[in-house]
Protein backbone atom coordinates (compact mmCIF):
# COMPACT_ATOMS: atom_id res chain seq x y z
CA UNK A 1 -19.21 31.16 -52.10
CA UNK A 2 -16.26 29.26 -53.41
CA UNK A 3 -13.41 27.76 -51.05
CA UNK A 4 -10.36 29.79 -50.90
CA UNK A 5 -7.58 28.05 -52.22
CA UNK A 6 -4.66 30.17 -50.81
CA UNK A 7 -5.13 28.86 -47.32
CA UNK A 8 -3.01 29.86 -45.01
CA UNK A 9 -2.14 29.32 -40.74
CA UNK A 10 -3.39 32.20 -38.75
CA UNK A 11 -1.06 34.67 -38.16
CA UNK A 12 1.08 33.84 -41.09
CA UNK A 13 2.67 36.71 -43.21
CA UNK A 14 2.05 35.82 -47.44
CA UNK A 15 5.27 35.67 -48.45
CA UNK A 16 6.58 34.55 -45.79
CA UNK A 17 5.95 30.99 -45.56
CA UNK A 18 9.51 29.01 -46.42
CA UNK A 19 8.73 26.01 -48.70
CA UNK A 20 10.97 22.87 -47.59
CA UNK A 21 11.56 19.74 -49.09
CA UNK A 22 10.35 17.04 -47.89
CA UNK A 23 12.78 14.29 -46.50
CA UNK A 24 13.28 10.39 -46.44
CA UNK A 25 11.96 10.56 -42.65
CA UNK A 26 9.04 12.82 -43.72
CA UNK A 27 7.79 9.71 -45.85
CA UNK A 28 7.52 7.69 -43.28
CA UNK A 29 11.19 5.71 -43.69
CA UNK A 30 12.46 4.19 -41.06
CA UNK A 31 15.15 1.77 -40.02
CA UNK A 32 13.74 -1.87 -38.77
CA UNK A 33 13.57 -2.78 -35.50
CA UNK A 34 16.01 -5.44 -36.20
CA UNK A 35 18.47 -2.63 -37.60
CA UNK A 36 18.38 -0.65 -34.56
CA UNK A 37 20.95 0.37 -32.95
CA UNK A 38 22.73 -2.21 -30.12
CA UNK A 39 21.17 -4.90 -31.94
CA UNK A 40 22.85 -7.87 -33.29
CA UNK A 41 21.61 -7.65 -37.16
CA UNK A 42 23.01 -4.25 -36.89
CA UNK A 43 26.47 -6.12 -35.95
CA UNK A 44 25.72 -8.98 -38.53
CA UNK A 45 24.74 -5.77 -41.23
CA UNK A 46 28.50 -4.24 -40.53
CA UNK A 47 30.56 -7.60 -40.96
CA UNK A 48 28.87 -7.58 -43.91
CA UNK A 49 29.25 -4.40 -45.31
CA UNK A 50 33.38 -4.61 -44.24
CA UNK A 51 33.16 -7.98 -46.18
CA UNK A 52 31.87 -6.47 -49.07
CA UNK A 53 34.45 -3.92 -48.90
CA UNK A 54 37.28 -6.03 -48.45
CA UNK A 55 36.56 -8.38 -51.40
CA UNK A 56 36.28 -5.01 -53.40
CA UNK A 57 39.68 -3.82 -52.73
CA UNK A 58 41.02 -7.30 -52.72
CA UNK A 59 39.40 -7.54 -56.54
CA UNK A 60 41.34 -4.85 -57.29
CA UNK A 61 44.88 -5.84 -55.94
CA UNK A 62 45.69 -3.48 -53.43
CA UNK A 63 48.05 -4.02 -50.76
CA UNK A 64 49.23 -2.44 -47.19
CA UNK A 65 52.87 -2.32 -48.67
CA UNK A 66 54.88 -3.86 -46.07
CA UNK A 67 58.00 -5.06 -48.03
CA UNK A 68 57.50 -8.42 -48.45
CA UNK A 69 55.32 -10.87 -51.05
CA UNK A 70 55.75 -14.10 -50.86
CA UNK A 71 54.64 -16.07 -53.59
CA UNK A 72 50.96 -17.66 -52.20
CA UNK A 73 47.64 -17.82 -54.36
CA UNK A 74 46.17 -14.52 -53.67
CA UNK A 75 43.10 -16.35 -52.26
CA UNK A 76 44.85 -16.87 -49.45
CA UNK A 77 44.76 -13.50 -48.48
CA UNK A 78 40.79 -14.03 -47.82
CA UNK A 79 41.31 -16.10 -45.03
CA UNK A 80 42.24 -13.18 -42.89
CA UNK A 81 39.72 -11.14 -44.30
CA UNK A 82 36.89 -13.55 -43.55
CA UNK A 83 38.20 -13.46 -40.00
CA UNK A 84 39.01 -9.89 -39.20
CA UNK A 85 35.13 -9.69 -40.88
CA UNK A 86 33.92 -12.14 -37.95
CA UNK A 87 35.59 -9.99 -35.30
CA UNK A 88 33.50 -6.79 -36.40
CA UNK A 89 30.30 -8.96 -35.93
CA UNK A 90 31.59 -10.17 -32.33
CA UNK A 91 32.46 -6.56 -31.88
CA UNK A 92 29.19 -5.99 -28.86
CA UNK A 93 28.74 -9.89 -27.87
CA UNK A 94 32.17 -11.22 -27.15
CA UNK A 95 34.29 -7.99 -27.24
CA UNK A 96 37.79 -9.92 -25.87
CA UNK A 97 36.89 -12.77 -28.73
CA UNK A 98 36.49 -10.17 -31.52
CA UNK A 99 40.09 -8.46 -30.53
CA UNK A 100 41.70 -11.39 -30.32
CA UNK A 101 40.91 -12.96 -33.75
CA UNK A 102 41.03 -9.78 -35.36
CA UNK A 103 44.78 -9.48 -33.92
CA UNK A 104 45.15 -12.79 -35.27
CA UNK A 105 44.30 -12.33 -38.65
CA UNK A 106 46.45 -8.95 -38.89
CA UNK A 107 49.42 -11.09 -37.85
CA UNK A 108 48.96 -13.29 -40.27
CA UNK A 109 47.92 -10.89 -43.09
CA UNK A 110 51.49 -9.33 -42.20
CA UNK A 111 53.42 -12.58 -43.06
CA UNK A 112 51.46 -12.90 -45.73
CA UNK A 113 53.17 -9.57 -47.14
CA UNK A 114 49.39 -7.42 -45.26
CA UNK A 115 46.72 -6.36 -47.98
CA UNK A 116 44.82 -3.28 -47.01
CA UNK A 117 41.44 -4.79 -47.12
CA UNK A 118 42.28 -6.82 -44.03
CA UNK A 119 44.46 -3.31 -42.56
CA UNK A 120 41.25 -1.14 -43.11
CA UNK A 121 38.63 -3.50 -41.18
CA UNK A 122 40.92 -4.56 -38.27
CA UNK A 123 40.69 -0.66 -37.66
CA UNK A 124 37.50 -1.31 -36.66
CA UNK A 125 38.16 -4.20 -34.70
CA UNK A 126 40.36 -1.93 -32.62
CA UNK A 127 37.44 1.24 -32.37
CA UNK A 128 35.05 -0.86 -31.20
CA UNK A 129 37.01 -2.72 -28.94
CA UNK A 130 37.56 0.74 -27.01
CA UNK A 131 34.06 1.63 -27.41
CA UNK A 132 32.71 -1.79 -26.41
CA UNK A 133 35.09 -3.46 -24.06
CA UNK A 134 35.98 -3.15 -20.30
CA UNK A 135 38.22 0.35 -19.08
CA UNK A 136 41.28 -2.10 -18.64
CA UNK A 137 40.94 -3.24 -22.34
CA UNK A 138 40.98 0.06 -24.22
CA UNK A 139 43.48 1.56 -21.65
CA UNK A 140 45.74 -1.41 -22.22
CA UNK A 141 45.30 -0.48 -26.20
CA UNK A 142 46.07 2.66 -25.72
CA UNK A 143 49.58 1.97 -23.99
CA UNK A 144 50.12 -1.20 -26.45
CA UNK A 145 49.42 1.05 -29.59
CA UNK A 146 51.99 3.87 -28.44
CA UNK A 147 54.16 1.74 -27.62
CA UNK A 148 54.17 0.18 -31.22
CA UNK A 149 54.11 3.56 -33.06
CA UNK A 150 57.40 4.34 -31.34
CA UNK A 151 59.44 0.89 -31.22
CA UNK A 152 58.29 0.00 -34.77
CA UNK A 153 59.94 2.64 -36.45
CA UNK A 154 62.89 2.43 -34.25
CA UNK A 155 63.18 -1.40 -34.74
CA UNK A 156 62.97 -1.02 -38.55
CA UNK A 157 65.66 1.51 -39.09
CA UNK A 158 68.34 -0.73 -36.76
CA UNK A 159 67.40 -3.70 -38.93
CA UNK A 160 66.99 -1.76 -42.42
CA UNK A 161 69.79 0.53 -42.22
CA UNK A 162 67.57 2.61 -43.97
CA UNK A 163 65.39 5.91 -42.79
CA UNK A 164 62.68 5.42 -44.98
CA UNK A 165 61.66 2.52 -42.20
CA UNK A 166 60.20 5.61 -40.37
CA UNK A 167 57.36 4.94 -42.62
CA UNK A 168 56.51 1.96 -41.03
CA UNK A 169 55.66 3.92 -37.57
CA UNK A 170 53.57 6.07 -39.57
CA UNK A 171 51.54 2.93 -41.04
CA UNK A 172 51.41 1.88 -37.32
CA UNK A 173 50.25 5.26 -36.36
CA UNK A 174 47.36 4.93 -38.40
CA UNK A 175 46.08 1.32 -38.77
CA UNK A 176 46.47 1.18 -34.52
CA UNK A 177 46.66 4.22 -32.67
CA UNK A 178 44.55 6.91 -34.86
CA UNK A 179 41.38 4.07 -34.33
CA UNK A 180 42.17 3.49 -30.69
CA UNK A 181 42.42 7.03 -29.83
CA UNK A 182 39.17 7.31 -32.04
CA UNK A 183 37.41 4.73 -29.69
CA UNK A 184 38.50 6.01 -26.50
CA UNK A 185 37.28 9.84 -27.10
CA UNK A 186 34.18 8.60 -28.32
CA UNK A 187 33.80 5.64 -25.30
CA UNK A 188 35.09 8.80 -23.10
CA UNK A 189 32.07 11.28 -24.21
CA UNK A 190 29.45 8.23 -23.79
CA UNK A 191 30.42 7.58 -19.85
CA UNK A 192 30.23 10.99 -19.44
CA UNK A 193 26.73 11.27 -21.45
CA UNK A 194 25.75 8.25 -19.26
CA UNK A 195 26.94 9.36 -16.04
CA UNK A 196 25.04 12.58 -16.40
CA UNK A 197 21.88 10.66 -17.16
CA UNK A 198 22.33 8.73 -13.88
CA UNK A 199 23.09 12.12 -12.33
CA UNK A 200 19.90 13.89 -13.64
CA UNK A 201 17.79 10.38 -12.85
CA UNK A 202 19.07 10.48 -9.25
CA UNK A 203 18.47 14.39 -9.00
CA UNK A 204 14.94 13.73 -10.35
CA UNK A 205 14.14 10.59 -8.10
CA UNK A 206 15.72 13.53 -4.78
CA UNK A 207 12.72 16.26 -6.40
CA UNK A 208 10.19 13.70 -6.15
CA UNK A 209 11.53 12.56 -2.71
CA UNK A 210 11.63 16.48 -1.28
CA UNK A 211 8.16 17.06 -3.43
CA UNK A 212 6.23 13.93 -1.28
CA UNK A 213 7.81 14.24 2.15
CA UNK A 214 6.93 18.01 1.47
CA UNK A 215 3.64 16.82 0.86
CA UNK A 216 3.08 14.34 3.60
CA UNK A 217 4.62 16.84 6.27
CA UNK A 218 1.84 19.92 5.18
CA UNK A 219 -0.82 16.76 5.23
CA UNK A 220 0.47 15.60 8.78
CA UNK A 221 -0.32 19.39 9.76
CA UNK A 222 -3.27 20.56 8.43
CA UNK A 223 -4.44 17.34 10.15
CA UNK A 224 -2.81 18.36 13.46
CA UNK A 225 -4.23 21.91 12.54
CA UNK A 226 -7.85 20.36 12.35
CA UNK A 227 -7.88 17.93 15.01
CA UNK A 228 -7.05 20.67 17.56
CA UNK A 229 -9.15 23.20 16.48
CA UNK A 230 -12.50 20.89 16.02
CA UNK A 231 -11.83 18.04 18.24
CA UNK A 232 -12.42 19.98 22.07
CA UNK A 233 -15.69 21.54 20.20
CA UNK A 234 -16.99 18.38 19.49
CA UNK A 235 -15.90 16.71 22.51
CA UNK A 236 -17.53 19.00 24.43
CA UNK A 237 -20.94 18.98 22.45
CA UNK A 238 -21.04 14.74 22.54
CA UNK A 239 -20.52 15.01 26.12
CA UNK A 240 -23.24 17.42 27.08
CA UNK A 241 -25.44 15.32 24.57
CA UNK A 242 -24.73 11.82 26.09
CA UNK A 243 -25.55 13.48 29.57
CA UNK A 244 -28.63 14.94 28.14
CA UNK A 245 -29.93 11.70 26.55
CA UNK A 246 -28.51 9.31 29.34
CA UNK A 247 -29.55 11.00 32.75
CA UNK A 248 -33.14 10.80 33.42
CA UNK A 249 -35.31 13.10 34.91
CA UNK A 250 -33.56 16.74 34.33
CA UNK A 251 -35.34 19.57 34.69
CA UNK A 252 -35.63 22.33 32.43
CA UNK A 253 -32.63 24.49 33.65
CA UNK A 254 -30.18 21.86 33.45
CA UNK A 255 -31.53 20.56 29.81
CA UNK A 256 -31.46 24.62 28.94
CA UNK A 257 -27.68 24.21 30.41
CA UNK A 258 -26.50 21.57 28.52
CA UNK A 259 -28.05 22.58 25.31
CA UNK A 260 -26.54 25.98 25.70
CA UNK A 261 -22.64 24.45 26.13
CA UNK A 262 -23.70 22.35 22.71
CA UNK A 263 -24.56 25.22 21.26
CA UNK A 264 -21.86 27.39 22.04
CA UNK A 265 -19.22 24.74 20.86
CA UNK A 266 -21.07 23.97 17.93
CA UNK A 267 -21.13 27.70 17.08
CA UNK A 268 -17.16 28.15 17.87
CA UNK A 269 -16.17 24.92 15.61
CA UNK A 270 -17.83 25.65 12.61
CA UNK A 271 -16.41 29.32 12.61
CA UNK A 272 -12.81 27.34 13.48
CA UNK A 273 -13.81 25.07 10.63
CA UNK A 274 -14.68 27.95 8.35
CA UNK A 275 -11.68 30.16 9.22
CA UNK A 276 -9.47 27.33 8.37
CA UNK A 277 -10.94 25.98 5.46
CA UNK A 278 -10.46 29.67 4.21
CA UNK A 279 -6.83 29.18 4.82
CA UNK A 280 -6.17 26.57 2.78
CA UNK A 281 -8.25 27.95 -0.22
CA UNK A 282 -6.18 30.96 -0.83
CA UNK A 283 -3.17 31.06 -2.15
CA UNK A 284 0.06 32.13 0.29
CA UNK A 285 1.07 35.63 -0.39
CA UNK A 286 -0.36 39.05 -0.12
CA UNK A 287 -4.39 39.38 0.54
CA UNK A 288 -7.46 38.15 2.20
CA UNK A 289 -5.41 34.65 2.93
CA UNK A 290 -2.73 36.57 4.78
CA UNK A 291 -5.46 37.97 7.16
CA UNK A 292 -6.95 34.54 7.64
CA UNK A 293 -3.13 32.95 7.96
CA UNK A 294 -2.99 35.76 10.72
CA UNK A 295 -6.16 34.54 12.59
CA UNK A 296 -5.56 30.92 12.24
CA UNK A 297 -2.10 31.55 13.98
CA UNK A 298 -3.68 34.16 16.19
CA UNK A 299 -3.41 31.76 19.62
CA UNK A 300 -1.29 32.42 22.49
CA UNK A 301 -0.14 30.59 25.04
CA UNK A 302 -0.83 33.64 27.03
CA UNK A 303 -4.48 33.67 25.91
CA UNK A 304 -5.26 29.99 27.81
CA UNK A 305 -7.66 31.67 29.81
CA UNK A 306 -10.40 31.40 26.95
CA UNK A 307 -9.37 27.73 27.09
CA UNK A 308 -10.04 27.21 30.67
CA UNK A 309 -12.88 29.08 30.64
CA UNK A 310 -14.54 27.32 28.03
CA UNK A 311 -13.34 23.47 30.05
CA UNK A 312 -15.64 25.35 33.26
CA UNK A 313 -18.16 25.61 30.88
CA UNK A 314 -18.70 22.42 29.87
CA UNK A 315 -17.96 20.59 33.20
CA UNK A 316 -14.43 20.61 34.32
CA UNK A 317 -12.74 21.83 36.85
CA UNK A 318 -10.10 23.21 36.07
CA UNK A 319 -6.79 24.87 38.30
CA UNK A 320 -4.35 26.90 36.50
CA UNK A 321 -1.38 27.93 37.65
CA UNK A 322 1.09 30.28 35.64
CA UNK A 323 4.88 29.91 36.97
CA UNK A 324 7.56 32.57 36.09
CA UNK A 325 7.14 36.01 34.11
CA UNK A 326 5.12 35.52 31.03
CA UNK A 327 6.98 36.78 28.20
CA UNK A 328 6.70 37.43 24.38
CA UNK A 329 7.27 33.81 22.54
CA UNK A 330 7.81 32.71 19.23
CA UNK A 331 4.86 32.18 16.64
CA UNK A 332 5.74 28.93 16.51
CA UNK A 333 6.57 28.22 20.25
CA UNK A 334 3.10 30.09 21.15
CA UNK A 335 0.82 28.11 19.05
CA UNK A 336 2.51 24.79 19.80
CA UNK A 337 1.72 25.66 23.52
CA UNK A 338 -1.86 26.55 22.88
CA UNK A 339 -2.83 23.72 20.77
CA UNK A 340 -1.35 21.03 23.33
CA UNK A 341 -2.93 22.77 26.07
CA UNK A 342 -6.10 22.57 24.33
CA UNK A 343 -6.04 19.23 23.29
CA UNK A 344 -4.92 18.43 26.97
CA UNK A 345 -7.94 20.11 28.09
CA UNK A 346 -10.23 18.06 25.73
CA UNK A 347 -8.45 14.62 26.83
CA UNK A 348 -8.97 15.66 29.95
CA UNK A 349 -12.75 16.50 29.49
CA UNK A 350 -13.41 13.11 27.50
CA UNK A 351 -11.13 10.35 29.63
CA UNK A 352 -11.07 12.34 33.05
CA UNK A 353 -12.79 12.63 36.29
CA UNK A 354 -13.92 15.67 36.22
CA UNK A 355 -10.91 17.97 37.43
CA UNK A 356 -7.55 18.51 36.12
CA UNK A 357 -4.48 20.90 36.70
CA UNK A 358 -2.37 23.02 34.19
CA UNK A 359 0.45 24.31 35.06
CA UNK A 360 2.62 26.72 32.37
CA UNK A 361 6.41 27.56 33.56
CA UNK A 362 8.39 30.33 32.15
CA UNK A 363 11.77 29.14 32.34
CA UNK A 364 15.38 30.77 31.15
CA UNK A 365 15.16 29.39 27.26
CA UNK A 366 12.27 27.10 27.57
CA UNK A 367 8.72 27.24 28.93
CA UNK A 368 6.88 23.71 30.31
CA UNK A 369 3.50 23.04 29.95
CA UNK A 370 2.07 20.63 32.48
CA UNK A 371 -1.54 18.71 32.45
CA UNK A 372 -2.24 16.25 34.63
CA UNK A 373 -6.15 14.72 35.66
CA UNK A 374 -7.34 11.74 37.35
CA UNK A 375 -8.31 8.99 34.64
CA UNK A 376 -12.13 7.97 34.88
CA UNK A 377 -12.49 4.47 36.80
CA UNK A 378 -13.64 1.99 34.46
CA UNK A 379 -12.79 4.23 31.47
CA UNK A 380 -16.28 4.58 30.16
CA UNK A 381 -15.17 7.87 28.39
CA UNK A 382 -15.36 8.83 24.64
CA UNK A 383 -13.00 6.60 22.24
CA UNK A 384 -10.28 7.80 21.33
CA UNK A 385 -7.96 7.28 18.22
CA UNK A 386 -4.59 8.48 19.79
CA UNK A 387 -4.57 11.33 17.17
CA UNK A 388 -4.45 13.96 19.78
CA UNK A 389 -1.44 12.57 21.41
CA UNK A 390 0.61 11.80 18.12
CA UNK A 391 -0.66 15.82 17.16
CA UNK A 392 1.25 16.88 20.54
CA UNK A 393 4.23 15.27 20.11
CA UNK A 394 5.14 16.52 16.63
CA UNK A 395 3.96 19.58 17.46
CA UNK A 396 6.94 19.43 19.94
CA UNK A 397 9.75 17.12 18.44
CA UNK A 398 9.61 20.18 15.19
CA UNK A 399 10.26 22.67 17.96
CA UNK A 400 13.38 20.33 19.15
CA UNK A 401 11.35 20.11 22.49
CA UNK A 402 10.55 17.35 24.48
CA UNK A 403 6.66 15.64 24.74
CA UNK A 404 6.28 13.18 27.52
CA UNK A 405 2.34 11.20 28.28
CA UNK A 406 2.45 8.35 30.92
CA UNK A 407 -0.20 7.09 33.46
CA UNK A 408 1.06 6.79 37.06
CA UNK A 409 -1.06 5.65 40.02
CA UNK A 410 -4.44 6.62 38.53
CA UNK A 411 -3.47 9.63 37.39
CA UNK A 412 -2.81 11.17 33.76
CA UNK A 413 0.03 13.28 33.12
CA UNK A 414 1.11 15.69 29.81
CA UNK A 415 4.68 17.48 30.00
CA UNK A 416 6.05 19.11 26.89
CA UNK A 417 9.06 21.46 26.68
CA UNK A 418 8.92 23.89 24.14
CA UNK A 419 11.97 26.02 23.75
């Protein structure tokens, strides 16, 4: 079969496609680099293109019409031209410069009886010296300018005795103040454009800021989240295993024993591990993650006993004391207190001697939850990396609580105050 030759884009109407022309930036023209914009040949390129200009309009005679013509060669009027022309080029490098010998040759274009070659340029002298120079420069313009536009006039009719000198505020008007008002709207909309951009930039740089502390405080607490829900499991199971392989000649009831605490930890973490990992894989919202969001949050600080009773099981004594009416808590408040109680516990199992003491107060605003155990002499325990204790205290300080861990006389003590 032959190719079609009326191709056309998917979804496209016949009929309906609108033929355009193509453009000078379709085929591939572009200004050079050394043409861009804020560069110096583009300066260099102006001065002379105003140059140009200016010799045109001197070639053909024309004049500003001030009044006056004294008798010179009229190749004298270049001289100002030539310099006004240098100004524009200084117009981005040397702003103050540029002003000043542009002012310079006006003046002495004036006494010269003014050409409007030399009139029409030095109006850009003045635009970009608003757009380009310091605040103080094109505000001081501005005043100069209006000041001119009304004392000229005024001036001239005094000395003339003649209205028509009104004229002269009019050619003021236009060859000063119409380019200086010019250069201040448009130097007016770029700081604004500009301060905007820093405005957005610094908005931007906050986003990012809120997006990675956002970040590193969910990181901080599914660690925290993790630590206490695997790390008494696995405590518990290398404890019972050490004992196992390090104590020599156990019978079969206390191997059976031992085996069965590993076992029932081992058993308990990975459904902990599982439940949370579930968590984290579905998305928040209505569903099966808002049941699993529900059991992960599940503890109480009422429901310690499971805690304690699980410390018996693997070896430590353990007396609990409740102090006060137990009362509903807060989400928050309650699993804060369960987790530090159970990492308490697990410190306790790994670093202790053997028997420890919680204490849980139910106090008007606040309730106290207080751990305290022997330390093990010689401290031949399980290492520890400290995560357990930082996990505690910022489980508190984002409660606006209180977290307190010290050793006194032998003995380790935990006291947090969650309110």
């Amino acid at each position: 079969m032959g190719r079609s030759t009326d191709a056309r884009p998917v979804g496209v109407v016949p009929g309906s496609e609108v033929r355009r022309r193509p453009v000078w930036c379709d085929r591939g023209v572009r200004v050079p680099a050394w043409l861009g914009s804020g560069t110096a040949g583009r300066d260099l390129m102006l001065a002379g293109l105003s140059l140009a200009g200016g010799l045109v309009l001197h070639g053909l005679g024309l004049r500003a019409g001030v009044g006056w013509y004294p008798v010179v060669p009229r190749a004298v009027f270049l001289v100002p031209l030539v310099v006004v022309c240098v100004a524009v080029g200084l117009r981005r490098v040397a702003t103050r410069t540029g002003l000043t010998l542009g002012t310079a040759a006006i003046f002495g274009d004036l006494l010269l009886g003014g050409s409007l070659a030399t009139s029409l340029v030095y109006t850009q002298v003045l635009y970009d010296s608003c757009v380009y120079g310091s605040t103080r420069l094109w505000r001081r313009l501005l005043r100069v300018t209006v000041v001119l536009t009304v004392v000229v006039p005024v001036v001239g009719v005094a000395l003339l005795r003649d209205w028509r000198a009104v004229a002269l505020g009019v050619l003021v008007a236009l060859v000063g103040l119409l380019p200086v008002l010019t250069g201040t709207t448009v130097r007016q909309y770029r700081d604004q454009a500009a301060a905007e951009r820093i405005r957005a930039e610094q908005t931007a740089r906050l986003v990012e800021w809120d997006r990675r502390q956002a970040v590193g405080a969910e990181r901080s607490r599914m660690a925290r989240e993790l630590h206490d829900v695997i790390a008494n499991h696995l405590s518990a199971v290398a404890i019972h295993a050490t004992a196992a392989l390090s104590v020599p000649g156990l019978d079969r009831a206390q191997v059976d024993s031992a085996l069965r605490v590993i076992r029932e930890n081992s058993v308990q973490g990975l459904a902990e591990m599982r439940q949370m990992i579930g968590l984290l894989r579905e998305p928040a919202g209505d569903g099966p993650g808002t049941d699993l969001a529900e059991e992960a949050t599940r503890a109480r600080l009422s429901e310690v006993d499971v805690l304690v009773t699980r410390a018996r099981a693997a070896g430590l004594a353990v007396r609990d004391r409740v102090d006060g009416v137990p009362r509903p808590l807060p989400v928050a408040v309650d699993l804060a207190g369960y987790r530090i109680v159970q990492e308490s516990l697990t410190n306790a199992l790994k670093h202790g001697a053997g028997e420890t003491t919680l204490e849980i107060a139910y106090r008007p605003g606040v309730v106290v939850v207080t751990v305290t155990n022997p330390v093990r002499a010689g401290r031949d325990g399980l290492a520890g990396a400290g995560a357990g204790l930082i996990g505690m205290r910022e489980r508190a300080v984002l409660l606006d609580g209180t977290f307190a861990a010290d050793e006194v006389d032998g003995t380790w003590r935990i006291r947090a105050e969650l309110p």
